[in-house]
Protein backbone atom coordinates (compact mmCIF):
# COMPACT_ATOMS: atom_id res chain seq x y z
CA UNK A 1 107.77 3.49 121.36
CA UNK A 2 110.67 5.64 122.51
CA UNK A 3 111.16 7.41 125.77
CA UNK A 4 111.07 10.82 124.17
CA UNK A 5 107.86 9.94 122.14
CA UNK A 6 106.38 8.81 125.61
CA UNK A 7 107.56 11.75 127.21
CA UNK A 8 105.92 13.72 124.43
CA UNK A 9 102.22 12.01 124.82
CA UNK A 10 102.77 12.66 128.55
CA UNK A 11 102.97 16.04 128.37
CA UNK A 12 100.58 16.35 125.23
CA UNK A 13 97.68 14.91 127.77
CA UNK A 14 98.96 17.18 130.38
CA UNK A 15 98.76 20.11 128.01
CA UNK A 16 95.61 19.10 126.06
CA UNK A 17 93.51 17.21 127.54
CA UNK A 18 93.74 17.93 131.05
CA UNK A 19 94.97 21.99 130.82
CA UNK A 20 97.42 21.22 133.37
CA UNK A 21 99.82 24.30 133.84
CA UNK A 22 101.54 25.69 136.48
CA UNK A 23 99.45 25.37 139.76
CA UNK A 24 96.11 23.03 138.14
CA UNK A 25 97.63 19.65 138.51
CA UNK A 26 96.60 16.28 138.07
CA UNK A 27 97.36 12.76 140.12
CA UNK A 28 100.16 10.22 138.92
CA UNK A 29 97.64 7.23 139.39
CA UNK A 30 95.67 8.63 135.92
CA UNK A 31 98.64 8.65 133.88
CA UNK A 32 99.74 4.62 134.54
CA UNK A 33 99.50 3.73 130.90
CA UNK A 34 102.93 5.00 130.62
CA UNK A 35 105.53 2.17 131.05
CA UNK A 36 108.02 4.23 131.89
CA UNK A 37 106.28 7.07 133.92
CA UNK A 38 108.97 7.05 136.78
CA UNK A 39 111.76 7.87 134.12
CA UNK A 40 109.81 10.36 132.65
CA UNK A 41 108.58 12.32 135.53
CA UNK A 42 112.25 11.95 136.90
CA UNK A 43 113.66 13.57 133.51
CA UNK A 44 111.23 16.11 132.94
CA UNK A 45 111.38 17.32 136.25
CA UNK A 46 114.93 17.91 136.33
CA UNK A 47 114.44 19.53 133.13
CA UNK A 48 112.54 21.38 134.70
CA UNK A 49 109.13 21.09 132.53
CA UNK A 50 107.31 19.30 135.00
CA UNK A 51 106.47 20.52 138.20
CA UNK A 52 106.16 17.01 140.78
CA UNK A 53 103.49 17.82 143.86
CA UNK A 54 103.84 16.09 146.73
CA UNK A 55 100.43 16.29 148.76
CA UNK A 56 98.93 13.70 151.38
CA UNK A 57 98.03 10.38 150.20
CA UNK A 58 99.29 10.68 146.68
CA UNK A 59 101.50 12.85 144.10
CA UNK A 60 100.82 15.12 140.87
CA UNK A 61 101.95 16.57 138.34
CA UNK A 62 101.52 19.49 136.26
CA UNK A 63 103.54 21.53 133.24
CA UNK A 64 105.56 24.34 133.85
CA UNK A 65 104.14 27.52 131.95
CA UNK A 66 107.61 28.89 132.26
CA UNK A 67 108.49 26.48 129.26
CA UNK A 68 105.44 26.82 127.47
CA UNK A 69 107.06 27.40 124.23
CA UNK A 70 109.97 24.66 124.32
CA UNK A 71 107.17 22.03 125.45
CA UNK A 72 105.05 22.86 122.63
CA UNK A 73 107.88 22.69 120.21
CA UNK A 74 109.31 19.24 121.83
CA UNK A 75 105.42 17.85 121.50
CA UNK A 76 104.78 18.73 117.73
CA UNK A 77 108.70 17.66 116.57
CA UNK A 78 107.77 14.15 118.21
CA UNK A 79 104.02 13.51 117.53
CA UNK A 80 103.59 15.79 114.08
CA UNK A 81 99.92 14.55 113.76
CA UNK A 82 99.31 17.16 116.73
CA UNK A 83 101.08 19.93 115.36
CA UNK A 84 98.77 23.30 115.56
CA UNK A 85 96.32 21.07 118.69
CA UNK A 86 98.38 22.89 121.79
CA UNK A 87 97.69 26.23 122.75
């Protein structure tokens, strides 16, 4: 699987699944079936997607409703079998 398709079921869970935009926000420690999780949250956050939360005891994550559009369009080019799921 390639880095951008990970990226793309990262943020399809975030989006999906879990509803996490802006300040709702979910811990790293759920998302560990990601090999590369540390390269993706480094990317995304630079991007500027991904918002990184640095609390007590542990960190989190959450999408960036500022880029609502672009992340929805970066999901469904990479995983088409979700295309039309993200609202």
């Amino acid at each position: 699987m390639s880095l951008e398709t990970e990226k793309a079921k990262l943020m399809y869970k975030l989006a999906v699944a879990k509803k996490n935009w802006g300040a709702k926000y979910d811990r790293l420690e759920h998302f560990k079936r990601f090999p590369n999780l540390n390269q993706i949250i480094k990317e995304l956050v630079k991007s500027g997607w991904l918002f990184l939360y640095k609390k007590q005891g542990y960190k989190a994550i959450s999408l960036n409703p500022e880029y609502k559009g672009k992340i929805i369009e970066f999901i469904e080019s990479h995983l088409p079998e979700v295309r039309n799921n993200i609202k």
